[in-house]
N, C-alpha and C. Protein backbone atom coordinates (compact mmCIF):
# COMPACT_ATOMS: atom_id res chain seq x y z
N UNK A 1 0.84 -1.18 0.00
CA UNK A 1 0.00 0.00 0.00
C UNK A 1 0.88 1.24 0.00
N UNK A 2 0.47 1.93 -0.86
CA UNK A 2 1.64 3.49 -0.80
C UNK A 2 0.66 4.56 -0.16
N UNK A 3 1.25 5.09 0.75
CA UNK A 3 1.14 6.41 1.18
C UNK A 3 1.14 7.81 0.29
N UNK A 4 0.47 8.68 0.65
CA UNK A 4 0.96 9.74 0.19
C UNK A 4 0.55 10.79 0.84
N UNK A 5 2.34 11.25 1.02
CA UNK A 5 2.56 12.14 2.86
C UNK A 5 1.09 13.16 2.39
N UNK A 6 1.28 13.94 1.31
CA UNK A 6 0.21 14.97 1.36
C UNK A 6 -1.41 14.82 1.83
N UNK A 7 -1.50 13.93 1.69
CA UNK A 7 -2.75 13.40 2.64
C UNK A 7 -2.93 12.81 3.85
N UNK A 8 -1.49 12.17 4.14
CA UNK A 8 -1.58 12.58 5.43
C UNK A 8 -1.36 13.96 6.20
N UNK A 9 -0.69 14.65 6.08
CA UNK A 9 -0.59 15.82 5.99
C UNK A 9 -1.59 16.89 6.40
N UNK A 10 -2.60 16.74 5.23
CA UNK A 10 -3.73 17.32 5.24
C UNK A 10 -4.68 16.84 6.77
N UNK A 11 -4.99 15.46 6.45
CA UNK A 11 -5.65 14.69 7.56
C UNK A 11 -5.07 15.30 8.94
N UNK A 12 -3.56 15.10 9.23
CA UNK A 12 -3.00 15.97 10.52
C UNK A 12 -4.15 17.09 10.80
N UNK A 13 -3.62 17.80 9.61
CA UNK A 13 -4.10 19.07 9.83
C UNK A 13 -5.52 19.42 10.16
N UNK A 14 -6.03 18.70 9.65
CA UNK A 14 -8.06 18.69 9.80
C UNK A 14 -8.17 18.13 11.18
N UNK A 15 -7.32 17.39 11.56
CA UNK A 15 -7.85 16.60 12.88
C UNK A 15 -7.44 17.43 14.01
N UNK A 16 -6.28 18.21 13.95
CA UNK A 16 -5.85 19.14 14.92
C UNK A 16 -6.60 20.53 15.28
N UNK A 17 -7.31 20.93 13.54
CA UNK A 17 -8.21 22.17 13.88
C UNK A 17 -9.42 21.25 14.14
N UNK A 18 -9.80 20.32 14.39
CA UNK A 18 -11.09 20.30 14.76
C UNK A 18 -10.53 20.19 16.02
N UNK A 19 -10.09 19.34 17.00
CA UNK A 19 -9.70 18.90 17.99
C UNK A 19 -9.74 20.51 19.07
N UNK A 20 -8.89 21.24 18.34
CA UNK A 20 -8.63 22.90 18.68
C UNK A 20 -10.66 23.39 19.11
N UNK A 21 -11.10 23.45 18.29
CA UNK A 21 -12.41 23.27 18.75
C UNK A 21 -13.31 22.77 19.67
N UNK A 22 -13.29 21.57 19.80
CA UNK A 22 -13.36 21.12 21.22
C UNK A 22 -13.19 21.63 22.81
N UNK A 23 -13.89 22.11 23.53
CA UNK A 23 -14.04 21.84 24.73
C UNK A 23 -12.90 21.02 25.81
N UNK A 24 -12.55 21.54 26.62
CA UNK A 24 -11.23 20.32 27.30
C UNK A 24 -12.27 19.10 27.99
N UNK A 25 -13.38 19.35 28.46
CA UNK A 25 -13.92 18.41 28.60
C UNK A 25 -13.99 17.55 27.20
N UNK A 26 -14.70 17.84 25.73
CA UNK A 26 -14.24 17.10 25.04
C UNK A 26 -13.00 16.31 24.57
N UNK A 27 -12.07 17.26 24.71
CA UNK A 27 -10.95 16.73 24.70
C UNK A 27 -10.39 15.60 25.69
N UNK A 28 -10.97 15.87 26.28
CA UNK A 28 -10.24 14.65 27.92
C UNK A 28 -11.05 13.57 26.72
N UNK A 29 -12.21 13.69 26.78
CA UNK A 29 -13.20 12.10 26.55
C UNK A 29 -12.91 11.67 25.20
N UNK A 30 -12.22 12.70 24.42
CA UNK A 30 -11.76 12.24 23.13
C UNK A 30 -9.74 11.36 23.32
N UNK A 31 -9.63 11.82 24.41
CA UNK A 31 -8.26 11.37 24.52
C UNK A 31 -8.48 10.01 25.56
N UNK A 32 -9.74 9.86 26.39
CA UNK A 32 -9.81 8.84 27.12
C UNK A 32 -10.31 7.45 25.94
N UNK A 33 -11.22 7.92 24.79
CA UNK A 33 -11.65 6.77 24.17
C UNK A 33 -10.42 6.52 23.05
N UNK A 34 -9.60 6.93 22.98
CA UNK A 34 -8.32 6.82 22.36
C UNK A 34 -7.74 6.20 22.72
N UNK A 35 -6.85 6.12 24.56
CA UNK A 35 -6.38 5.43 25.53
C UNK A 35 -6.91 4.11 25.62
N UNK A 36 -8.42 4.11 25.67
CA UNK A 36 -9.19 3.08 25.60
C UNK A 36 -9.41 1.58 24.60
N UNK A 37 -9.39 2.95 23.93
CA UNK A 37 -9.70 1.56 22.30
C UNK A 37 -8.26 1.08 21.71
N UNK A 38 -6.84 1.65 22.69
CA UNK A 38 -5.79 0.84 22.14
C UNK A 38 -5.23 0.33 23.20
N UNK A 39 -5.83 0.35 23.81
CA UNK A 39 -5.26 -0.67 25.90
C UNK A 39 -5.02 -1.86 25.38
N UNK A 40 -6.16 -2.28 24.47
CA UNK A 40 -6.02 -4.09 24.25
C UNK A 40 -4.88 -4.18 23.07
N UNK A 41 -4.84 -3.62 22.48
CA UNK A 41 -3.67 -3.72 21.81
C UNK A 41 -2.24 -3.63 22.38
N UNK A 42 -1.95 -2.52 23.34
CA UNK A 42 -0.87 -2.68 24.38
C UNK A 42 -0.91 -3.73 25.52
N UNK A 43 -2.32 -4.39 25.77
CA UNK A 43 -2.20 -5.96 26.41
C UNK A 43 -1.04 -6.85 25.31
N UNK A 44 -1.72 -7.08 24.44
CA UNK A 44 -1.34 -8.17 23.33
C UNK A 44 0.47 -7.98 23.44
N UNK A 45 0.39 -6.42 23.48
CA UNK A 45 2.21 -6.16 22.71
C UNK A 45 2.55 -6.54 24.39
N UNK A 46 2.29 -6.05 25.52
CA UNK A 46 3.18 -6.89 26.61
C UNK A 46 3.16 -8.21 26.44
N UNK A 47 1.89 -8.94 26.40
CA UNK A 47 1.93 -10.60 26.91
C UNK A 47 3.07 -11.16 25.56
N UNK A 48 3.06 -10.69 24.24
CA UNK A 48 3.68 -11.23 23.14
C UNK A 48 5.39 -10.83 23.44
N UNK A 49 5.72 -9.74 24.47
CA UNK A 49 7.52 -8.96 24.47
C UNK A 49 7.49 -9.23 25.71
N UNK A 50 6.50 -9.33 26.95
CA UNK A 50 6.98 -9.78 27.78
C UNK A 50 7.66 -8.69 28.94
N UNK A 51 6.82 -7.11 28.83
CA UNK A 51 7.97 -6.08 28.64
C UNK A 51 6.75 -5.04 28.99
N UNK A 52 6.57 -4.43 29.67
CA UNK A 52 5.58 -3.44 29.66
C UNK A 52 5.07 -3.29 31.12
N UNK A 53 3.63 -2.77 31.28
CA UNK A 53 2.56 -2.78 32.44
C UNK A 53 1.96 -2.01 32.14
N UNK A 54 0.74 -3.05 31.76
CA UNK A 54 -0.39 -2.33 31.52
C UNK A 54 -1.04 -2.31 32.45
N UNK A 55 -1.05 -2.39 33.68
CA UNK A 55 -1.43 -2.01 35.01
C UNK A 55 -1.56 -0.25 34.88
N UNK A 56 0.00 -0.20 34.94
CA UNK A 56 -0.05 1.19 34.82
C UNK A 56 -0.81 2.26 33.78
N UNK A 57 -0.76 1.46 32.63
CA UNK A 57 -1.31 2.25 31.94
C UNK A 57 -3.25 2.42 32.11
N UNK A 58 -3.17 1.30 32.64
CA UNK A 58 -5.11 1.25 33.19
C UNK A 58 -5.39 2.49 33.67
N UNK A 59 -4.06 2.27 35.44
CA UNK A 59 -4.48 2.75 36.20
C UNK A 59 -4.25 4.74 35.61
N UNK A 60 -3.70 5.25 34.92
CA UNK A 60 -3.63 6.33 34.20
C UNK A 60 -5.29 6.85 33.51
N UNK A 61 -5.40 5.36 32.53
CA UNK A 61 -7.07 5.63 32.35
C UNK A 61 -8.13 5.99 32.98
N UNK A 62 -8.06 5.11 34.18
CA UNK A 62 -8.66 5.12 35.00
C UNK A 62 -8.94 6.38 35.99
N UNK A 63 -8.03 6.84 36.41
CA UNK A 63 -7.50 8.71 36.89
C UNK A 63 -8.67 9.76 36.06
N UNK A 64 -8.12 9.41 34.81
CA UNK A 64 -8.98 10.53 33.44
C UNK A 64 -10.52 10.35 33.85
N UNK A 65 -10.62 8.71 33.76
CA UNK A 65 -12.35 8.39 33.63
C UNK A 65 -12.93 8.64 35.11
N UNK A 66 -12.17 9.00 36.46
CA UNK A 66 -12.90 9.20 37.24
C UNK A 66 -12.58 10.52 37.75
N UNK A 67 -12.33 11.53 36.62
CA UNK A 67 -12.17 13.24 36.89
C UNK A 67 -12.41 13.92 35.83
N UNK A 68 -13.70 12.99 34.73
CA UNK A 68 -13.39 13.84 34.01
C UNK A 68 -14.34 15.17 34.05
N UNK A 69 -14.97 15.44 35.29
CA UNK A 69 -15.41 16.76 35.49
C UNK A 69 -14.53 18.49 36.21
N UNK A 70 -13.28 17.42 35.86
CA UNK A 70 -12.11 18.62 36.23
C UNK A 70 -12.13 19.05 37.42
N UNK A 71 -13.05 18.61 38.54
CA UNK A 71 -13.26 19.70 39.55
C UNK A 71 -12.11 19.19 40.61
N UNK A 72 -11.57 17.85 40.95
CA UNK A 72 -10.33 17.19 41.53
C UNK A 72 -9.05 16.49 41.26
N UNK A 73 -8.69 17.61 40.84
CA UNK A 73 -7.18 17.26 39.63
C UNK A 73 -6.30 17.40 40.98
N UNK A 74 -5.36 16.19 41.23
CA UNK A 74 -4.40 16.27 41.61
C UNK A 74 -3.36 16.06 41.00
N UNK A 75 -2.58 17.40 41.02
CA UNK A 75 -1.68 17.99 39.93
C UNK A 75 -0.14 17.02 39.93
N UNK A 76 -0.01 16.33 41.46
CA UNK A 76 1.09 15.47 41.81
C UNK A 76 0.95 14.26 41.01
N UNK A 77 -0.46 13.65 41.27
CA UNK A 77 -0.56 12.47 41.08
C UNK A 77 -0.63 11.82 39.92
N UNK A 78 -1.19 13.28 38.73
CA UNK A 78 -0.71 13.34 37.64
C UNK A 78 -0.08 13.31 36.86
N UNK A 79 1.40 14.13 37.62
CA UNK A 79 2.88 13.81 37.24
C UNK A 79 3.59 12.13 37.23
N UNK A 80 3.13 11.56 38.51
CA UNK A 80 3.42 10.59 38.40
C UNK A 80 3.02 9.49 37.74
N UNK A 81 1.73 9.53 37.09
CA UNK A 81 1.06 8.70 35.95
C UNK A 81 1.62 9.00 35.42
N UNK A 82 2.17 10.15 34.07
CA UNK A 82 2.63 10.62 32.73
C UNK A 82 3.78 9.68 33.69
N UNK A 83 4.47 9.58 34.76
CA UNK A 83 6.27 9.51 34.51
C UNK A 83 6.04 7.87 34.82
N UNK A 84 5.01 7.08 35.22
CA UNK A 84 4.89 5.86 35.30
C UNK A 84 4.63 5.23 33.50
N UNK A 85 3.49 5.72 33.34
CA UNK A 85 3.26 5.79 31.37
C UNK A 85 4.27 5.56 30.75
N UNK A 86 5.22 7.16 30.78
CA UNK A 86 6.14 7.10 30.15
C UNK A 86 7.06 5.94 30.05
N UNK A 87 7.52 5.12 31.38
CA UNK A 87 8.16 4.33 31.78
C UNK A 87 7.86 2.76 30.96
N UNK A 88 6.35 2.50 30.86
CA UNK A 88 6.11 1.53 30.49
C UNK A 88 5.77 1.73 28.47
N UNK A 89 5.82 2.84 27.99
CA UNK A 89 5.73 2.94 26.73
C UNK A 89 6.98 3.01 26.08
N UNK A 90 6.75 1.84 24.65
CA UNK A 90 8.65 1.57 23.88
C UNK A 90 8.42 2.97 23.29
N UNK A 91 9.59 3.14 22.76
CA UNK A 91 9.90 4.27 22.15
C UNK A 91 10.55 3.99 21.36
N UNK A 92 9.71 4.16 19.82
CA UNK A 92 10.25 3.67 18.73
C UNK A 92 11.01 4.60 18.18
């Protein structure tokens, strides 16, 4: 299958000004069903490498899906999800 960057490109671009549009409440629930719908796919890639935790990455989801009315953000505990995340995501 061939690509062609200019359409992706474009696509970037359409998805970022709509996104820009959005509400941060939309945005959280657009970034939680994102997180969501590729968890099982980051199951598969630990159990197959043997190499990961998707514990962590749940428990990150999980944070989003039970704040997403913004009103009890703990700004610490936050840091330490992104630096746990980070920890368990390859970096290609």
């Amino acid at each position: 299958m061939e690509y062609n960057i200019e359409v992706y490109k474009n696509y970037k671009a359409q998805l970022r000004k709509n996104i820009a549009q959005l509400t941060i409440e939309k945005k959280l629930s657009f970034a939680i069903g994102i997180c969501e719908n590729l968890y099982p796919e980051y199951e598969k890639f630990e159990a197959e490498s043997k190499w990961g935790s998707s514990e962590k990455l749940k428990n990150g989801i999980n944070y989003c899906n039970n704040n997403t009315d913004l009103s009890d953000i703990d700004v610490l505990k936050i840091k330490q999800l992104i630096d746990d995340v980070e920890l368990v995501t390859p970096h290609m």
